[in-house]
PDB file of N, CA and C in Angstrom:
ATOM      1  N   UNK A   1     119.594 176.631 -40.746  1.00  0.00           N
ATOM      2  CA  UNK A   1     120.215 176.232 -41.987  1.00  0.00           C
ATOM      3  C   UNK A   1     121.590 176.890 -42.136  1.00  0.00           C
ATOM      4  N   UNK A   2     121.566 178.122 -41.603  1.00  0.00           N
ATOM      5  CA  UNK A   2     122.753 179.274 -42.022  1.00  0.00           C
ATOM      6  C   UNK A   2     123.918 178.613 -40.864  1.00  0.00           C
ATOM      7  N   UNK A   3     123.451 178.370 -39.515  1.00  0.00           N
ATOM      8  CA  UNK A   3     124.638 177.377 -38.655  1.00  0.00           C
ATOM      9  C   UNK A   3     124.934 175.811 -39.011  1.00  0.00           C
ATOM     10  N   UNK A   4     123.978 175.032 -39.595  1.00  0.00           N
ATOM     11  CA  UNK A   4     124.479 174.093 -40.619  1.00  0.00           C
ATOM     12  C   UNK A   4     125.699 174.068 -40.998  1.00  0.00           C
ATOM     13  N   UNK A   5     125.227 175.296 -42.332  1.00  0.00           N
ATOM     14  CA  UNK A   5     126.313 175.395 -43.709  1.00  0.00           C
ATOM     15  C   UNK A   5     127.917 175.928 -42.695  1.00  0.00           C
ATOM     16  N   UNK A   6     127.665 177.318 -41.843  1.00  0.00           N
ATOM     17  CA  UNK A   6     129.161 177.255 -41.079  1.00  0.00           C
ATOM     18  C   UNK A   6     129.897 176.092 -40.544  1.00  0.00           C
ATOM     19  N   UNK A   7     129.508 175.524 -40.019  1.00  0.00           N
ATOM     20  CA  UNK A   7     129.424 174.106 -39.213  1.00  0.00           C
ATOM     21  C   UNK A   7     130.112 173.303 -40.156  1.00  0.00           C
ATOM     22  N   UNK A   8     129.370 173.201 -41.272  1.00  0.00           N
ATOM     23  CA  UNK A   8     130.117 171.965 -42.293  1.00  0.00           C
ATOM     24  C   UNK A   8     131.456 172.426 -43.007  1.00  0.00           C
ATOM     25  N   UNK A   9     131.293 173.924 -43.018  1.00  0.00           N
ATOM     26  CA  UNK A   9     132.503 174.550 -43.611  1.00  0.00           C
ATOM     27  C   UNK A   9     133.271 174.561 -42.766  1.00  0.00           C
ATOM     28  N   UNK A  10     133.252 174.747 -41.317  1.00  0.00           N
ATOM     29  CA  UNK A  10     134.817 174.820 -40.473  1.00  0.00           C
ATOM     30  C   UNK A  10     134.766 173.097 -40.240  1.00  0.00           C
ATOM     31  N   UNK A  11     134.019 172.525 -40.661  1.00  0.00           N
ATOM     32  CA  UNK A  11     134.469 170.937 -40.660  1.00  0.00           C
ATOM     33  C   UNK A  11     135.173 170.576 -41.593  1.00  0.00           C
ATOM     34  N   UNK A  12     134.382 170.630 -42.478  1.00  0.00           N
ATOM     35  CA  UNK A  12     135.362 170.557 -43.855  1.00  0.00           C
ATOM     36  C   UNK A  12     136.892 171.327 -43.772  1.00  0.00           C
ATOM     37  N   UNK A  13     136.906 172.040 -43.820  1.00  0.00           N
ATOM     38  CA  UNK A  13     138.376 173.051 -43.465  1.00  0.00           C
ATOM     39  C   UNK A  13     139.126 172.547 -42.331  1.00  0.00           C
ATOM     40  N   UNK A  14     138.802 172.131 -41.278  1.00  0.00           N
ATOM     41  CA  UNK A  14     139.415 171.723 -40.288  1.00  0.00           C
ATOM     42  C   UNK A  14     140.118 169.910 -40.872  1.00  0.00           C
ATOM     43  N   UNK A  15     139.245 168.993 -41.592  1.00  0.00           N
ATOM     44  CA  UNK A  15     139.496 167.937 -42.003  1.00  0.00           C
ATOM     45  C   UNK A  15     140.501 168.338 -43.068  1.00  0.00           C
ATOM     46  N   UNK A  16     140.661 169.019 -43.991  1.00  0.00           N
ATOM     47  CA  UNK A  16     141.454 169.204 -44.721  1.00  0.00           C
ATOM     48  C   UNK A  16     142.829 169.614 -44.696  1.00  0.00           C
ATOM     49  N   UNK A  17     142.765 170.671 -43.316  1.00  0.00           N
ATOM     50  CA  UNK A  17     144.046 170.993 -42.809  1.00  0.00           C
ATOM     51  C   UNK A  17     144.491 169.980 -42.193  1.00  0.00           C
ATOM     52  N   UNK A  18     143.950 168.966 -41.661  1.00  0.00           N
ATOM     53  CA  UNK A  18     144.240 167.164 -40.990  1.00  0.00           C
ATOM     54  C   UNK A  18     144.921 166.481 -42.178  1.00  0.00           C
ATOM     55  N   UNK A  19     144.488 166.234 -42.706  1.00  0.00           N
ATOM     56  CA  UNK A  19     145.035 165.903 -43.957  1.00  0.00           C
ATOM     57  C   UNK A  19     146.379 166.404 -44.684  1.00  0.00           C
ATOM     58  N   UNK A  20     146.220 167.737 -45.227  1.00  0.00           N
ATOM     59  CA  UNK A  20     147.253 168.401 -45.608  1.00  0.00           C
ATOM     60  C   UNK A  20     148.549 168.266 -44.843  1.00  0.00           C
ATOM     61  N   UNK A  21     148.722 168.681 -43.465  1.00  0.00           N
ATOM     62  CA  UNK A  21     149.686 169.346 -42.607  1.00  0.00           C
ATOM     63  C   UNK A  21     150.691 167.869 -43.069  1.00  0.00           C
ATOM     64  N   UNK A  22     150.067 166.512 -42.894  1.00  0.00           N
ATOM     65  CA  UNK A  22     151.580 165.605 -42.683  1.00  0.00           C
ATOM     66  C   UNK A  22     152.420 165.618 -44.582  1.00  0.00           C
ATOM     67  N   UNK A  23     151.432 165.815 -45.191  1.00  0.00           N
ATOM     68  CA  UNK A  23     152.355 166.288 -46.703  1.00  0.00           C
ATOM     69  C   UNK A  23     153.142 167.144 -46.455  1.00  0.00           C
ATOM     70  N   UNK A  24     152.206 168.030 -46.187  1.00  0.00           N
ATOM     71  CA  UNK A  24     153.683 169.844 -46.092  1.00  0.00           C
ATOM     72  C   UNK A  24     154.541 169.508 -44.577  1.00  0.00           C
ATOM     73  N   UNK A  25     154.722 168.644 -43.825  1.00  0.00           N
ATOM     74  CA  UNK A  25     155.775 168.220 -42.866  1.00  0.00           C
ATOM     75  C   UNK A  25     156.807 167.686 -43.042  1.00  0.00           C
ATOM     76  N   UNK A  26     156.720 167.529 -44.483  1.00  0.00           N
ATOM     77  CA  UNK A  26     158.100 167.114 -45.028  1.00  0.00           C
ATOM     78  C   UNK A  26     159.101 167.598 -45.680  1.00  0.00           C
ATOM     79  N   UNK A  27     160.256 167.778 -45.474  1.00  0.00           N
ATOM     80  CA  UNK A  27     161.343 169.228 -45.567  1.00  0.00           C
ATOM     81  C   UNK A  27     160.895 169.396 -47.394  1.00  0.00           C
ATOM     82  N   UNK A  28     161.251 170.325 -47.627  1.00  0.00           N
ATOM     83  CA  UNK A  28     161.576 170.391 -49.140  1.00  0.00           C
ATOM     84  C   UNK A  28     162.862 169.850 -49.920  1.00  0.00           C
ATOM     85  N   UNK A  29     163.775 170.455 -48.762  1.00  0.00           N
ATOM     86  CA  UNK A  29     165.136 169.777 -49.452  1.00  0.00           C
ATOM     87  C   UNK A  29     166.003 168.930 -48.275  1.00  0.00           C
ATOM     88  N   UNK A  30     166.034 167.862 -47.943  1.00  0.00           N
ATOM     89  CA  UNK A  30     166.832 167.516 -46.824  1.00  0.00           C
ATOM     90  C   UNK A  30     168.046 168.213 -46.706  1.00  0.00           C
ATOM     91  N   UNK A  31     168.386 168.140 -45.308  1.00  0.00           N
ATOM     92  CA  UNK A  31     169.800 168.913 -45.073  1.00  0.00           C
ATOM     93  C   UNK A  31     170.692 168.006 -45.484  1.00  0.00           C
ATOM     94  N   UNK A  32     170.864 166.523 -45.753  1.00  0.00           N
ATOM     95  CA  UNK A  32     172.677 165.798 -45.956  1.00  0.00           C
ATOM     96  C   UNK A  32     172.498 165.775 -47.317  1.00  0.00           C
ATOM     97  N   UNK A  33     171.834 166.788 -48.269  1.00  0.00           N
ATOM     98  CA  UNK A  33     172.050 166.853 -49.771  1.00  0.00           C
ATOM     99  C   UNK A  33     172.703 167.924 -49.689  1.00  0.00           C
ATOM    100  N   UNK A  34     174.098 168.164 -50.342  1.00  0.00           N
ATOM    101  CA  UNK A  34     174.854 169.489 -50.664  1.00  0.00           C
ATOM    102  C   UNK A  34     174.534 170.222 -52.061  1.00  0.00           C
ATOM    103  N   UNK A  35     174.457 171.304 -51.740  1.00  0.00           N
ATOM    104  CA  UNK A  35     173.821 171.870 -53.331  1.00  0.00           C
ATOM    105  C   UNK A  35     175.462 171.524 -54.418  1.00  0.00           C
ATOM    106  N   UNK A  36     175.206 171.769 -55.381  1.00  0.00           N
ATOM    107  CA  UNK A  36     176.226 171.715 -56.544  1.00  0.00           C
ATOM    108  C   UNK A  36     177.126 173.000 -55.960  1.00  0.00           C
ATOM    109  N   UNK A  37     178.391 173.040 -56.836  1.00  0.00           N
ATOM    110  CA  UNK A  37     179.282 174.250 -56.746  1.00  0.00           C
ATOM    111  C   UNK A  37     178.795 175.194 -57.903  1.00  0.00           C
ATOM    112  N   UNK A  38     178.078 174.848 -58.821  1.00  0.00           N
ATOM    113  CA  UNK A  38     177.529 176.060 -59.756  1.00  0.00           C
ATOM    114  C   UNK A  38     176.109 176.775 -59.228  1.00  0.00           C
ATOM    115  N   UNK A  39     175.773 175.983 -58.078  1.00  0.00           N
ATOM    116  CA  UNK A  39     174.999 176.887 -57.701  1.00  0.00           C
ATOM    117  C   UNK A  39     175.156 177.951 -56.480  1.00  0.00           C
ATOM    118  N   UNK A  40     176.030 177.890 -56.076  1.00  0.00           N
ATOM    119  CA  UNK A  40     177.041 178.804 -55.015  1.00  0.00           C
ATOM    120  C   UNK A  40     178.027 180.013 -55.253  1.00  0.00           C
ATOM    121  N   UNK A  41     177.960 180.249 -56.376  1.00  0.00           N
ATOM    122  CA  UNK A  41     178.810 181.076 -56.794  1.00  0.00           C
ATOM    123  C   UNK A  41     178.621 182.238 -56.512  1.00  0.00           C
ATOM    124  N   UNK A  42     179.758 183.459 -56.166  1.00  0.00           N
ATOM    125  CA  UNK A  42     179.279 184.799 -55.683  1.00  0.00           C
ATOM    126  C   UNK A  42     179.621 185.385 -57.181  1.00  0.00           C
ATOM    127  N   UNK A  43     179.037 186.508 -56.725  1.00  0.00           N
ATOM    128  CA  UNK A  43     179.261 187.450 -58.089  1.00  0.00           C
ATOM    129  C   UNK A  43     180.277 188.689 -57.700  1.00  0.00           C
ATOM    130  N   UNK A  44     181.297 188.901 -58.218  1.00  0.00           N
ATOM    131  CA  UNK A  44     182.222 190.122 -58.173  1.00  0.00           C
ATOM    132  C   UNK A  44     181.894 191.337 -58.465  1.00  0.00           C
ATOM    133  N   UNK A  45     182.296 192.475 -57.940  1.00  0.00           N
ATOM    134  CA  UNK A  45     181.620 193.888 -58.605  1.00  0.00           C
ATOM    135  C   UNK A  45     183.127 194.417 -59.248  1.00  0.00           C
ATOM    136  N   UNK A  46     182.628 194.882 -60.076  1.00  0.00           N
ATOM    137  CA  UNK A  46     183.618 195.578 -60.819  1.00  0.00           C
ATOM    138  C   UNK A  46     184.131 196.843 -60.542  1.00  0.00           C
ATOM    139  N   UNK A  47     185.746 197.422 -60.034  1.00  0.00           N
ATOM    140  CA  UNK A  47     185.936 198.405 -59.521  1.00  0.00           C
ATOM    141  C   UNK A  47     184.368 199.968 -59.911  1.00  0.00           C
ATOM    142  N   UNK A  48     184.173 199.707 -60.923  1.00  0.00           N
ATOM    143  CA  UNK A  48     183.174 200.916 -61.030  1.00  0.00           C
ATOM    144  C   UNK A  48     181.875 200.766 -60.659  1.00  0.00           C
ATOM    145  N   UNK A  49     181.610 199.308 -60.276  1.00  0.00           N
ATOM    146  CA  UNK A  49     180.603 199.456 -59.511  1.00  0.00           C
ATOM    147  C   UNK A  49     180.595 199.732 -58.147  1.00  0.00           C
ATOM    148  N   UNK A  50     181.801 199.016 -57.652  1.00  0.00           N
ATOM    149  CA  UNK A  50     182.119 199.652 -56.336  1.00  0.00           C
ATOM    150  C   UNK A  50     182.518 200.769 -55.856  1.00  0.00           C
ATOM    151  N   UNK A  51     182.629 201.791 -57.199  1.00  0.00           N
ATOM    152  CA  UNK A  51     183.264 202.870 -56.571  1.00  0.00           C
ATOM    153  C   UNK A  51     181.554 203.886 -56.677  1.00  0.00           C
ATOM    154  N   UNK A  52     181.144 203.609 -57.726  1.00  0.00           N
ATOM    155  CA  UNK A  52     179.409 203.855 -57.988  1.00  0.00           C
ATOM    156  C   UNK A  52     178.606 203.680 -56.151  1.00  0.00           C
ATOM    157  N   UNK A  53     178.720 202.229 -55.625  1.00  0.00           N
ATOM    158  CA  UNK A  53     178.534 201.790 -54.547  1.00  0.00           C
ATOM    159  C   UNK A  53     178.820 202.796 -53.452  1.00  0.00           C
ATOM    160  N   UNK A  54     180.274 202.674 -53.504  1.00  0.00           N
ATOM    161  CA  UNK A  54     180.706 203.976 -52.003  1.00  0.00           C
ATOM    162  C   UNK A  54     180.071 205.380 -52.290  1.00  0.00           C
ATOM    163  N   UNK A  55     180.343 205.959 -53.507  1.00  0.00           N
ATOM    164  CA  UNK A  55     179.894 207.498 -53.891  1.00  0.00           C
ATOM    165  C   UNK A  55     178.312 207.215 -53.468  1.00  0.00           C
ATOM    166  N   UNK A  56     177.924 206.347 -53.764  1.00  0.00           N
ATOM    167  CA  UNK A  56     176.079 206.529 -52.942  1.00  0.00           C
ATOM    168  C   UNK A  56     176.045 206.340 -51.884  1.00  0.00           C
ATOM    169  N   UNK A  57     176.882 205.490 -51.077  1.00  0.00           N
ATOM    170  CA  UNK A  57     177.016 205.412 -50.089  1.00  0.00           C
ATOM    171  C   UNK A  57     177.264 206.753 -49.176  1.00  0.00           C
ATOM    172  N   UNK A  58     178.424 207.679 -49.481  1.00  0.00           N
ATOM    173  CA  UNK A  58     178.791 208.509 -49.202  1.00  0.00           C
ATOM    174  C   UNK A  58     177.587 209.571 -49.371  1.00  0.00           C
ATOM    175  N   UNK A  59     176.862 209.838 -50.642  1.00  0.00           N
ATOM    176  CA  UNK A  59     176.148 210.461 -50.665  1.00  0.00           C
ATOM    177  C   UNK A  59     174.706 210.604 -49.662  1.00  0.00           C
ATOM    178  N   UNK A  60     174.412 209.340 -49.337  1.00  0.00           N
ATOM    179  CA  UNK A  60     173.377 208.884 -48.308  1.00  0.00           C
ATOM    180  C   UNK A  60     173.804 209.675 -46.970  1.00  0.00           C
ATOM    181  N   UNK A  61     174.995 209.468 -46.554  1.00  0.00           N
ATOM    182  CA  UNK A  61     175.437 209.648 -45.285  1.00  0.00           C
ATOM    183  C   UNK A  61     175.865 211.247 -45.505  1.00  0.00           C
ATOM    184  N   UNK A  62     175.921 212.055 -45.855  1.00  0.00           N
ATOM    185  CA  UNK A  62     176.164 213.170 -46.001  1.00  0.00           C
ATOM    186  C   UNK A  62     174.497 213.667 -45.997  1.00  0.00           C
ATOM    187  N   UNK A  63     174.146 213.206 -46.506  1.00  0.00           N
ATOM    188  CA  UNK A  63     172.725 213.540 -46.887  1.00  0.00           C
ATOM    189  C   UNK A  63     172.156 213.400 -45.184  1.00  0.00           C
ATOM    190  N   UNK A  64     172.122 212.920 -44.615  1.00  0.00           N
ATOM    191  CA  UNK A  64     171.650 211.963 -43.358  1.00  0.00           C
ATOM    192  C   UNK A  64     172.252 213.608 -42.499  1.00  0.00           C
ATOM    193  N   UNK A  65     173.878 213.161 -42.694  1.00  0.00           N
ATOM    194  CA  UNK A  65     174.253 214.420 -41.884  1.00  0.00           C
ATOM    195  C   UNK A  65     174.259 215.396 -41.629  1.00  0.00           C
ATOM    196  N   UNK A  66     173.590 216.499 -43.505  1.00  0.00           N
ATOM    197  CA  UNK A  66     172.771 217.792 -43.004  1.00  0.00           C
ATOM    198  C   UNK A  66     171.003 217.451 -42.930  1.00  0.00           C
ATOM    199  N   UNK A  67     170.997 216.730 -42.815  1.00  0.00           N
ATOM    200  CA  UNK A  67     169.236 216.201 -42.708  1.00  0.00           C
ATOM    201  C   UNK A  67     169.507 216.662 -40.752  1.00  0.00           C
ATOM    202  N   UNK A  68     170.322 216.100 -40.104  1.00  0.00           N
ATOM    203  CA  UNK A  68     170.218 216.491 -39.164  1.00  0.00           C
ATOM    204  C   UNK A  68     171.136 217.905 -38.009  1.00  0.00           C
ATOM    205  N   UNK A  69     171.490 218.341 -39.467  1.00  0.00           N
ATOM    206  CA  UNK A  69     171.936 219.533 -39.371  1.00  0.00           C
ATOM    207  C   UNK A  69     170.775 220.340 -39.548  1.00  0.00           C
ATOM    208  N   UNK A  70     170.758 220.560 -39.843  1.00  0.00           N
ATOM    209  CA  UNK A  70     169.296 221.428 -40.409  1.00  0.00           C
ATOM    210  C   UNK A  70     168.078 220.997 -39.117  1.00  0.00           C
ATOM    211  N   UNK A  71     167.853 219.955 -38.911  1.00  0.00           N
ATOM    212  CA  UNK A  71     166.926 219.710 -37.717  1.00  0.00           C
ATOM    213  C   UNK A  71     167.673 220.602 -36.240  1.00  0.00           C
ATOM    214  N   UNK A  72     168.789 220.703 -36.074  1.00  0.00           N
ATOM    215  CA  UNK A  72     169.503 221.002 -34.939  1.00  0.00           C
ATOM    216  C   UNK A  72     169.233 222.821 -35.265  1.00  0.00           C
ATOM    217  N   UNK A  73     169.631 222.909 -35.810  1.00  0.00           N
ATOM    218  CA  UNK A  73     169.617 224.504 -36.423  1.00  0.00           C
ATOM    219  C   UNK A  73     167.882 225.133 -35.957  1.00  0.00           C
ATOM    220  N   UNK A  74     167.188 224.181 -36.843  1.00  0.00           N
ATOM    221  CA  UNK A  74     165.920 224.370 -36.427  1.00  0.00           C
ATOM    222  C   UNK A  74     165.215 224.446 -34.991  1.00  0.00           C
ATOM    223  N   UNK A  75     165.874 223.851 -33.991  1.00  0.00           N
ATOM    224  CA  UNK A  75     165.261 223.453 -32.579  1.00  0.00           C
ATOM    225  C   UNK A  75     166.004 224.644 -32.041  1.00  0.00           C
ATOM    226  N   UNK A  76     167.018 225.177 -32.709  1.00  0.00           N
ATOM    227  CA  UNK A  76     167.815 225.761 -31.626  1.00  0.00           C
ATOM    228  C   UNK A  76     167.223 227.121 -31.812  1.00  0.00           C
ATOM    229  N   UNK A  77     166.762 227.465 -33.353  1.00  0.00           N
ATOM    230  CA  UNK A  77     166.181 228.721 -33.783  1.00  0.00           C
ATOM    231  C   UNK A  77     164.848 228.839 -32.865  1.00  0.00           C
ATOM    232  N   UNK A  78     164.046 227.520 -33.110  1.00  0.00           N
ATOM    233  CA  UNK A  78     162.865 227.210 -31.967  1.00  0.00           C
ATOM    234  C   UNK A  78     162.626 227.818 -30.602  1.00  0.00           C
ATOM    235  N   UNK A  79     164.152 227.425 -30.283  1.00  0.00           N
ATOM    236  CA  UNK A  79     164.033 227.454 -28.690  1.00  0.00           C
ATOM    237  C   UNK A  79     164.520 228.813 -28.400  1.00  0.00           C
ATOM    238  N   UNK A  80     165.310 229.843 -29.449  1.00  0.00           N
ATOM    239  CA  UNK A  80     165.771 230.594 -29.007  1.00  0.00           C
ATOM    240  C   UNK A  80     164.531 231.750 -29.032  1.00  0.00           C
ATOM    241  N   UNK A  81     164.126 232.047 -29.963  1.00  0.00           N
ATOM    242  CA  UNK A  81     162.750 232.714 -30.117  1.00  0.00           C
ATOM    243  C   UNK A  81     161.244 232.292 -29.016  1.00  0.00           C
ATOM    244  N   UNK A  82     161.321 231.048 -28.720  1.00  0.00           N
ATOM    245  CA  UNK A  82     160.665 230.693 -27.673  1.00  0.00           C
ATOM    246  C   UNK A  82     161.029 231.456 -26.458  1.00  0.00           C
ATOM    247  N   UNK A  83     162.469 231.651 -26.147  1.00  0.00           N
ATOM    248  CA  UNK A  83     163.193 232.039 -24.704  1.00  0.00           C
ATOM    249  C   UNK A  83     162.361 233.654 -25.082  1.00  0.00           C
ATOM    250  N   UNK A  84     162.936 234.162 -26.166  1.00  0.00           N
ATOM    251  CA  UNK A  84     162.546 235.350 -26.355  1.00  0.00           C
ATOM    252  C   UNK A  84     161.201 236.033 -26.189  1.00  0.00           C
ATOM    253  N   UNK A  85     160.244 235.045 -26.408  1.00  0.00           N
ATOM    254  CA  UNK A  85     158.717 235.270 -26.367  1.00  0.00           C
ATOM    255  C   UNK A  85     157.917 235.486 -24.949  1.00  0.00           C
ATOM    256  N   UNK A  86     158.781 234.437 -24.204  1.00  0.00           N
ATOM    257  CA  UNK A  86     159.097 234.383 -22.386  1.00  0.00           C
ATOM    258  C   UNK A  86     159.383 235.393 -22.015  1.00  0.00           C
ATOM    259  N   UNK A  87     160.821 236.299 -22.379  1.00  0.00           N
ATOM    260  CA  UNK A  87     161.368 237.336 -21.240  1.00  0.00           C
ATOM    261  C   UNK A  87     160.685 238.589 -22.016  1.00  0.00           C
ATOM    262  N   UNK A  88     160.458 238.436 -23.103  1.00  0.00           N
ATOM    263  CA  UNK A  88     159.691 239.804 -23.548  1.00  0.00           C
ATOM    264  C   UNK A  88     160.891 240.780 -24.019  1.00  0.00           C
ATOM    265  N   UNK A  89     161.652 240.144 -24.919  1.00  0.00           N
ATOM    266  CA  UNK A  89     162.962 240.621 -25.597  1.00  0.00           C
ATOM    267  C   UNK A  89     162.908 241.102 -26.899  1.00  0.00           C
TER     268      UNK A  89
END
């Protein structure tokens, strides 16, 4: 009974996706329709947002650059105390 009911369900499901697929095969929007010009429009930033923009920007990358300052510092402290642990210094 229990391989029946699977059986009819991946039938059923399989017929339905037969069905379905040639509806959804059809574009949503054809390509030789051009959208309007009000819907294309960019948006401008205003000097203070752009200057807001770079200062985070800047801030990221500074940030980035002792992020891996600090990692370098660290490996080198690592390795130097490592050497040390070796020669018995």
């Amino acid at each position: 009974m229990r391989k029946l009911t699977l059986t009819a369900a991946a039938f059923a499901s399989l017929f339905g996706a037969a069905l379905a697929t040639p509806a959804l095969a059809v574009p949503a929007s054809p390509a030789g329709i051009a959208t309007p010009d009000a819907m294309t429009t960019t948006v401008q930033a205003t000097p203070m947002e752009r200057r807001m923009m770079h200062r985070r920007m800047e801030r990221r990358m500074m940030h980035r650059h002792m992020e891996r300052r600090m990692m370098r510092r660290h490996m080198e402290h690592r390795m130097m105390r490592r050497h040390m642990m070796r020669h018995g210094m």
